[in-house]
C-alpha atoms as a PDB file:
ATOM      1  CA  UNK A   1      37.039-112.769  81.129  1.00  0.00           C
ATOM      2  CA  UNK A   2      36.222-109.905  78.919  1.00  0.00           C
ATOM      3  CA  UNK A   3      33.440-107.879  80.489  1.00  0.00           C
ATOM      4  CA  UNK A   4      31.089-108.795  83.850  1.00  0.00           C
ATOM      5  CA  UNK A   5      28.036-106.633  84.568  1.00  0.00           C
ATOM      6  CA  UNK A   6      25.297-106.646  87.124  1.00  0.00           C
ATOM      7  CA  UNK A   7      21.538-106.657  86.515  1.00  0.00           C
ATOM      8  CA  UNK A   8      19.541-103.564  87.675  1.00  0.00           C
ATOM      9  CA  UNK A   9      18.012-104.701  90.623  1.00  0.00           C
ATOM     10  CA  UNK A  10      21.978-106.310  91.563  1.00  0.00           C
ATOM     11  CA  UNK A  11      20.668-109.712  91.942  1.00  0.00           C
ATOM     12  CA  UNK A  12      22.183-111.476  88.999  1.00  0.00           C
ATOM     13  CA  UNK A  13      25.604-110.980  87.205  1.00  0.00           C
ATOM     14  CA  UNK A  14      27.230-111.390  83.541  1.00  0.00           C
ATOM     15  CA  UNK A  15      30.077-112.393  82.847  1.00  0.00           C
ATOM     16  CA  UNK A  16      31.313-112.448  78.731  1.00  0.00           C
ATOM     17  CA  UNK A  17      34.573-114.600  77.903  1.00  0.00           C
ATOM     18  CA  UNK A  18      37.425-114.318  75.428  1.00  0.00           C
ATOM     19  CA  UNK A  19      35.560-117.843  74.052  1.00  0.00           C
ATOM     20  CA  UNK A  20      32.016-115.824  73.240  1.00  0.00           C
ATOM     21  CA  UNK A  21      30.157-117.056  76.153  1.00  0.00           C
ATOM     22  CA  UNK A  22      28.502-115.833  78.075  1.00  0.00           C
ATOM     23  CA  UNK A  23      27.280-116.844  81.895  1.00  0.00           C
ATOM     24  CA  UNK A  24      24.545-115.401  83.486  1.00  0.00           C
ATOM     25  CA  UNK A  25      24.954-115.479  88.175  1.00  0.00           C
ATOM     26  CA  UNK A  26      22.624-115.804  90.566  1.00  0.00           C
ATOM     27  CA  UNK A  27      24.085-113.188  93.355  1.00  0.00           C
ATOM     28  CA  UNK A  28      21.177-112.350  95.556  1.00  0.00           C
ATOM     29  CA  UNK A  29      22.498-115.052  98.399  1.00  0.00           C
ATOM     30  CA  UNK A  30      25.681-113.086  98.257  1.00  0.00           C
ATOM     31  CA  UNK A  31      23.707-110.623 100.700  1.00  0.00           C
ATOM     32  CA  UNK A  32      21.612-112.566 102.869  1.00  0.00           C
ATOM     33  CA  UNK A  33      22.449-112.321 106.271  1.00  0.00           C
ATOM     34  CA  UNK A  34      24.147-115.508 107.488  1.00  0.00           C
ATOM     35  CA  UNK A  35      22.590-117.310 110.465  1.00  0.00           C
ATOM     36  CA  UNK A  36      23.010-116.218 113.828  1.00  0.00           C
ATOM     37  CA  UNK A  37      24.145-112.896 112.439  1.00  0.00           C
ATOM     38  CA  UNK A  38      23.438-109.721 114.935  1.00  0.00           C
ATOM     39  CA  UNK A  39      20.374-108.278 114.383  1.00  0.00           C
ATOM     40  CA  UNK A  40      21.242-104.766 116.297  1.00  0.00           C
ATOM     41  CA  UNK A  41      24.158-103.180 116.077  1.00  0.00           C
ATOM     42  CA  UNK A  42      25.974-101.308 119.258  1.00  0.00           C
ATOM     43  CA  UNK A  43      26.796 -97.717 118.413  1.00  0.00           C
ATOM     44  CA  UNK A  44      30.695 -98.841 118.188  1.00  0.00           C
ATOM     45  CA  UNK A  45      30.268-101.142 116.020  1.00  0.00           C
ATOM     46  CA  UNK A  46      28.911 -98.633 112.916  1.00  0.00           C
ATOM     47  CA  UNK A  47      31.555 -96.556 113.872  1.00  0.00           C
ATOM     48  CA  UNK A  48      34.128 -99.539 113.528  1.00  0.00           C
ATOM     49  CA  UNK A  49      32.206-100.654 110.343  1.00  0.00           C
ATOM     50  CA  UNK A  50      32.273 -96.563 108.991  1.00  0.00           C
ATOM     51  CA  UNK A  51      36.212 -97.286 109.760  1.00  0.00           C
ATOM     52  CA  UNK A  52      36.641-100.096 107.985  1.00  0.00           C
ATOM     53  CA  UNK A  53      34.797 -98.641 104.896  1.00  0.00           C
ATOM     54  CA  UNK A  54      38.081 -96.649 104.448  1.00  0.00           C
ATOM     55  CA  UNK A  55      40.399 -99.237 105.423  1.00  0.00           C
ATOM     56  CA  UNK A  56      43.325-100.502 102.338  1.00  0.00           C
ATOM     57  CA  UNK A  57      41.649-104.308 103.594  1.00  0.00           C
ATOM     58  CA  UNK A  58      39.410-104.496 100.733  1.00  0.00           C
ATOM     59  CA  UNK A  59      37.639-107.749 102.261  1.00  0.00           C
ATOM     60  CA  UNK A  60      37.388-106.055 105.476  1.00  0.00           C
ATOM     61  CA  UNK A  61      36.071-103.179 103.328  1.00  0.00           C
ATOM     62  CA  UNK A  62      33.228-105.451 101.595  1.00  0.00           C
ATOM     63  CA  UNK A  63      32.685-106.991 104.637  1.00  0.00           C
ATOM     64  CA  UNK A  64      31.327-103.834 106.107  1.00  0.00           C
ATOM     65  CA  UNK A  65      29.495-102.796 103.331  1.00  0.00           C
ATOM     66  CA  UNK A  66      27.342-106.234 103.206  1.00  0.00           C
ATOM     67  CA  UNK A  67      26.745-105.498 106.892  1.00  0.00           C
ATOM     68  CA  UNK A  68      25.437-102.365 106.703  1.00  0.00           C
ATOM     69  CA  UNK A  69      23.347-102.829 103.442  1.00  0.00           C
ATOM     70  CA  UNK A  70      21.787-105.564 105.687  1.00  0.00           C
ATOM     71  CA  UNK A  71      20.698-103.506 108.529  1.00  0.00           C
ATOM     72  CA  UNK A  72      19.590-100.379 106.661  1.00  0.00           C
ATOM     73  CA  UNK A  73      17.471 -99.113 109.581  1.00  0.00           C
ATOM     74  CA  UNK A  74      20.741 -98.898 111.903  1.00  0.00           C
ATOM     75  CA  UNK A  75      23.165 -98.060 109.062  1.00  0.00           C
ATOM     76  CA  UNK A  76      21.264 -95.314 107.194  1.00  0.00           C
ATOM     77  CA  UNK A  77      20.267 -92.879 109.510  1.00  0.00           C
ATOM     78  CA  UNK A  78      24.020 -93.138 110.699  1.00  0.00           C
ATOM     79  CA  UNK A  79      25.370 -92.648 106.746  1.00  0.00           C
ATOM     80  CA  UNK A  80      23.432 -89.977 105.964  1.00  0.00           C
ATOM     81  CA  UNK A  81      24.578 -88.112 109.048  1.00  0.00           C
ATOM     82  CA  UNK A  82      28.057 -88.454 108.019  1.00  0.00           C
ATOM     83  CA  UNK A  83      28.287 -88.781 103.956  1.00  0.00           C
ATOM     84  CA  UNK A  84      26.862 -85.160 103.002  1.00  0.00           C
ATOM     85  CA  UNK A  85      27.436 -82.761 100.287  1.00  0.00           C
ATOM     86  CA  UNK A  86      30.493 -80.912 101.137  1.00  0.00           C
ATOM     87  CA  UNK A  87      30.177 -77.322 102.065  1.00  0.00           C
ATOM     88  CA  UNK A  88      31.016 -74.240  99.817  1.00  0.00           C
ATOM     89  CA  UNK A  89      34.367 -73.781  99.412  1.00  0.00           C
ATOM     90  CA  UNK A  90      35.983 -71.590 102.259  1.00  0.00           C
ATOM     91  CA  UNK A  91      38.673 -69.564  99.531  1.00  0.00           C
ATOM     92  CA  UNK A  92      39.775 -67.641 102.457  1.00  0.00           C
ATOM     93  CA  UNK A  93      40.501 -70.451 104.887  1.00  0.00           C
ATOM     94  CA  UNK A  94      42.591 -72.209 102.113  1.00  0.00           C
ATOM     95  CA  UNK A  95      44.575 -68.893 101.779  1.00  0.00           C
ATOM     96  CA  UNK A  96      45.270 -69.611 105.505  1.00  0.00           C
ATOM     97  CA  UNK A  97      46.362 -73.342 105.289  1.00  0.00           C
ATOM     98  CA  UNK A  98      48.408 -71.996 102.302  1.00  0.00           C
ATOM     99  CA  UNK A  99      50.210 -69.188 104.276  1.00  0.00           C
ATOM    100  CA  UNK A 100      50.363 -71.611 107.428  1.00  0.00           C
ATOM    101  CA  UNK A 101      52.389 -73.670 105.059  1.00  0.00           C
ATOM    102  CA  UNK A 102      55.602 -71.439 105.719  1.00  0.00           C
ATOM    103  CA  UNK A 103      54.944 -71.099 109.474  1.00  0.00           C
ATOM    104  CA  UNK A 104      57.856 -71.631 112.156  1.00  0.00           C
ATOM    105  CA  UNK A 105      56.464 -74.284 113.761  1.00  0.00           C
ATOM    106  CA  UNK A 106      56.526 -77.772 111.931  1.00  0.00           C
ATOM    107  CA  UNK A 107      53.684 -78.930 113.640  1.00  0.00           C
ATOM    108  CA  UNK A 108      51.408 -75.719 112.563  1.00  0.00           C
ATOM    109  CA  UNK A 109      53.049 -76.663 109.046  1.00  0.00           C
ATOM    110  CA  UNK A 110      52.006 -80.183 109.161  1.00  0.00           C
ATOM    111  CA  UNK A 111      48.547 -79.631 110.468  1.00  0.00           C
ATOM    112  CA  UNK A 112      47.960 -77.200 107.536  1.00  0.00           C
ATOM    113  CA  UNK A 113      49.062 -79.971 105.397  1.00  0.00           C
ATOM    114  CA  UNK A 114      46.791 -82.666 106.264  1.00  0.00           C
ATOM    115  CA  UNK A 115      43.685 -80.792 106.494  1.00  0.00           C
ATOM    116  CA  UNK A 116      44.517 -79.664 102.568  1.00  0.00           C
ATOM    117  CA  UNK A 117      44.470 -82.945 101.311  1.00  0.00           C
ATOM    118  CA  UNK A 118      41.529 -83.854 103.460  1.00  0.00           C
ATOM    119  CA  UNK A 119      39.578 -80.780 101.498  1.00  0.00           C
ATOM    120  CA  UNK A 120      40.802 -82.311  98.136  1.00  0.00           C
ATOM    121  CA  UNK A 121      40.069 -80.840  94.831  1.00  0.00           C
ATOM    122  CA  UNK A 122      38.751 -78.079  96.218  1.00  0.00           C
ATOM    123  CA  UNK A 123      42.045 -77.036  97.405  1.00  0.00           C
ATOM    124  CA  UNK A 124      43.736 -77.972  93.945  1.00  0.00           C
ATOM    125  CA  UNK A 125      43.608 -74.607  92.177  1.00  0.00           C
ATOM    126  CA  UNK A 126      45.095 -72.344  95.094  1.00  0.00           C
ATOM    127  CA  UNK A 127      47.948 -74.784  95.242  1.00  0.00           C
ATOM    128  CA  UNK A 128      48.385 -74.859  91.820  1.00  0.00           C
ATOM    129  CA  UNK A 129      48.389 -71.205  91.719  1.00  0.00           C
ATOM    130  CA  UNK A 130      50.586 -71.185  94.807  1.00  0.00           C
ATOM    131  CA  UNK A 131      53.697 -73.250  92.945  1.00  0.00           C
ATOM    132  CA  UNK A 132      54.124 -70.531  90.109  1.00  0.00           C
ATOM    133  CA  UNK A 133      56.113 -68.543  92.878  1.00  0.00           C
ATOM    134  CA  UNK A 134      56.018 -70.224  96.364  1.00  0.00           C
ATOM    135  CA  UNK A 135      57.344 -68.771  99.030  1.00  0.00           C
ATOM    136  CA  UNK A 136      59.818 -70.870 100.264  1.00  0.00           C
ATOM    137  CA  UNK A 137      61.328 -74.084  99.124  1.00  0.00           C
ATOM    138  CA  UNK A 138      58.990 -75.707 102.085  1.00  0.00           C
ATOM    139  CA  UNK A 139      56.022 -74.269 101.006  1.00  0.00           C
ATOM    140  CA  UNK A 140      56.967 -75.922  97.154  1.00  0.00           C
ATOM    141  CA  UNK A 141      57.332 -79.302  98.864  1.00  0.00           C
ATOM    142  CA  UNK A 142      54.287 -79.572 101.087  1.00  0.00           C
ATOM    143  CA  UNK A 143      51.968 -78.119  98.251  1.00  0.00           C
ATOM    144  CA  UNK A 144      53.391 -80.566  95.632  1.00  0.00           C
ATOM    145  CA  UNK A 145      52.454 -83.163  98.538  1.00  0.00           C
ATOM    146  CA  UNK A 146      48.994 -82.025  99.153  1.00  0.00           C
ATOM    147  CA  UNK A 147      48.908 -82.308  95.117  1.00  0.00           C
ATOM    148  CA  UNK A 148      50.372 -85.451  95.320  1.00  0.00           C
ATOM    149  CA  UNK A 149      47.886 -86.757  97.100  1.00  0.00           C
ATOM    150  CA  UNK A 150      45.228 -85.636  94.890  1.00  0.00           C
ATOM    151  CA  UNK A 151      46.479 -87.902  92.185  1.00  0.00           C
ATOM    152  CA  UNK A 152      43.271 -89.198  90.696  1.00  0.00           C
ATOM    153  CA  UNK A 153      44.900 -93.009  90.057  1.00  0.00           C
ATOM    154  CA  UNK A 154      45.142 -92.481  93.893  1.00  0.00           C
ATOM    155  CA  UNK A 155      42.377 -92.888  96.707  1.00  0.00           C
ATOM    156  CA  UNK A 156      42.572 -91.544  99.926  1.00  0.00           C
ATOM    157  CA  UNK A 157      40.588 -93.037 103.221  1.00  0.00           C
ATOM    158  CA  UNK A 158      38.448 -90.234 102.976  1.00  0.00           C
ATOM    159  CA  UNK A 159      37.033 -90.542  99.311  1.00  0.00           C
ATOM    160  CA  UNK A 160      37.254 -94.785  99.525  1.00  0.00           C
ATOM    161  CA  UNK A 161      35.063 -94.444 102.230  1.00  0.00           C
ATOM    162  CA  UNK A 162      33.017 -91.896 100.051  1.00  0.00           C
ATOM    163  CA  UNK A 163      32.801 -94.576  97.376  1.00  0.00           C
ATOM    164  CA  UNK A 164      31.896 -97.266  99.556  1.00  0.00           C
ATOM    165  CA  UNK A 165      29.383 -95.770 101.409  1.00  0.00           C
ATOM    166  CA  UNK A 166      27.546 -94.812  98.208  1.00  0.00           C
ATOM    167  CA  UNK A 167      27.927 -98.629  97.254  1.00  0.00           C
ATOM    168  CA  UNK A 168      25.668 -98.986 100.313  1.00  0.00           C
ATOM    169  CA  UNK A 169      23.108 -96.652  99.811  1.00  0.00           C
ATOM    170  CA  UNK A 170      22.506 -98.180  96.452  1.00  0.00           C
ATOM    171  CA  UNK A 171      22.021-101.395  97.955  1.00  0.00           C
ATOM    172  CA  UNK A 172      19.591-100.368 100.582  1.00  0.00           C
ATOM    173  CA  UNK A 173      17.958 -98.717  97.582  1.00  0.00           C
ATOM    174  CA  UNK A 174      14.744 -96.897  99.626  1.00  0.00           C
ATOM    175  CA  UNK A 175      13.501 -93.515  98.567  1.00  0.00           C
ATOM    176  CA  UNK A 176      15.358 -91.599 101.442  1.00  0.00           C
ATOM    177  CA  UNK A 177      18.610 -93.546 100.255  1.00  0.00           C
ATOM    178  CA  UNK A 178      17.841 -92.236  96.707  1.00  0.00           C
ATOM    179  CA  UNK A 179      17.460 -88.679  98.110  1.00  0.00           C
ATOM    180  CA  UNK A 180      21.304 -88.826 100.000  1.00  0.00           C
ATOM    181  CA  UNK A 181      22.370 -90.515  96.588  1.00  0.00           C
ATOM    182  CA  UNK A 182      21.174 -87.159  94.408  1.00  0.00           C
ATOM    183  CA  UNK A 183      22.636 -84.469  96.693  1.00  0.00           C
ATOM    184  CA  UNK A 184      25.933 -86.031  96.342  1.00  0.00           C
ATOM    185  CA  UNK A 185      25.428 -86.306  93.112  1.00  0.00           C
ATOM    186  CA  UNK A 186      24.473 -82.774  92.498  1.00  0.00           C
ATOM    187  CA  UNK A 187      26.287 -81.127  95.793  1.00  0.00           C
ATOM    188  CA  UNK A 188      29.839 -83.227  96.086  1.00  0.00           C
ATOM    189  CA  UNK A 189      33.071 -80.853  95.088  1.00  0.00           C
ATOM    190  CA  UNK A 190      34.865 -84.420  94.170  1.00  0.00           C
ATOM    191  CA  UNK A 191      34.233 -85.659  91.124  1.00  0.00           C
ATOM    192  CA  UNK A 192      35.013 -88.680  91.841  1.00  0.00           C
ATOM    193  CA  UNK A 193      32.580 -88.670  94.363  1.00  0.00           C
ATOM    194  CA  UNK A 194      29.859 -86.713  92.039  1.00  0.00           C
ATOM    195  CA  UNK A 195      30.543 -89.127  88.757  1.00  0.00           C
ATOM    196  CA  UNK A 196      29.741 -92.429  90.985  1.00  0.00           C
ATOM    197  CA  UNK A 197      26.909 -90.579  92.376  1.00  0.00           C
ATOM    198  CA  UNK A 198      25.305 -89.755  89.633  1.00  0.00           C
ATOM    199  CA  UNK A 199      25.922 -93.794  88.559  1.00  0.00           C
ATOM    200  CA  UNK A 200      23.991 -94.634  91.358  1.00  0.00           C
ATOM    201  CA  UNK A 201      21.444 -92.502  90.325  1.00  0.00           C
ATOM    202  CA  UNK A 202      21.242 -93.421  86.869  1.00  0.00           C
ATOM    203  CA  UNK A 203      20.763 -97.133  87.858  1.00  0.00           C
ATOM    204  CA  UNK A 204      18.671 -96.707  90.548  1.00  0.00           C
ATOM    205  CA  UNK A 205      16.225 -94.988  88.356  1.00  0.00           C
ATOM    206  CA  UNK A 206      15.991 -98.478  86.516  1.00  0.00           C
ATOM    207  CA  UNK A 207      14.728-100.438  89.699  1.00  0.00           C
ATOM    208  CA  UNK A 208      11.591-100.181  91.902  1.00  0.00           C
ATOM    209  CA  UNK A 209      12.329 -98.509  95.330  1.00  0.00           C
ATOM    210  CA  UNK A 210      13.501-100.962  98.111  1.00  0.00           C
ATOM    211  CA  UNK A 211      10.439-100.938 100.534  1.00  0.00           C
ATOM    212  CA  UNK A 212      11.543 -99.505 103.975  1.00  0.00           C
END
């Protein structure tokens, strides 16, 4: 297989192989729900389902997305609470997660750690900035961590679940999806995050709106 491609409204697929054909997929059934399927969804569940969105189980991960592109008046109001823009960037706390780096207690050092590579790329430069003369051979290793982690051939929970979400805003498809879609487009400090927002746009803009 050479190239595969979905059509606008993601109901049919292309696929073009290394003998010049090409077959055209009917994929709609692919997200009808199957019968007997739940109809409501407990408030544990989406937050298992938001889990498993970030999860290394890719099956698991589409899984969860098919469910909750099913059952877009449980799943949306929950996804646009917790897939926003991110906020400005805070220089001065990232000075402080920086310093706290060095401090004399490893688990002060640790915490300072993780919650740099949770803020991402928006940590990058400071780090960056910070290895032309760190001050300690600690503070070196945890910031080429942190930058470690940043690694774009690399995904962390946090942006895969990012990613996936977006998948299923796309798929629900209404106008208020749209909306969530643009201001990550236009408001994420990822670009990874922005780039497959502003797909999502671009495609959605070929395709009626999904009625509510």
């Amino acid at each position: 297989m050479l190239a595969i491609a979905f059509s606008a409204d993601g109901k049919r697929l292309v696929t073009g192989s290394t003998d010049t054909t090409a077959l055209l997929w009917n994929v709609a059934d692919v997200f009808r729900p199957e019968q007997g399927a739940s109809v409501r969804l407990r408030p544990d569940e989406l937050r298992d389902l938001w889990s498993d969105l970030a999860g290394d189980d890719a099956p698991r991960a589409f899984r969860a997305i098919r469910q909750l592109a099913l059952l877009p008046e449980q799943s949306f109001p929950f996804l646009k609470k917790h897939l926003r823009p991110d906020p400005p960037v805070d220089h001065r706390r990232i000075a402080q997660l920086i310093a706290d780096l060095d401090n004399d207690r490893f688990e002060v050092r640790e915490k300072a750690t993780i919650e740099l590579i949770r803020l991402g790329k928006s940590a990058e430069p400071a780090l960056r900035q910070t290895l032309k003369n760190p001050a300690s051979a600690e503070v070196r290793l945890r910031a080429e961590r942190v930058l470690g982690e940043l690694n774009p051939s690399r995904l962390s929970p946090d942006l895969l679940r990012a990613l996936r979400a977006l998948d299923v805003l796309e798929r629900i498809g209404t106008p208020e999806a749209r909306k969530v879609i643009d201001s990550l487009a236009k408001g994420s400090t990822h670009p990874r995050v922005q780039q497959e927002a502003q797909a999502s746009v671009d495609r959605l803009a070929k395709r009626p709106p999904a009625v509510p």
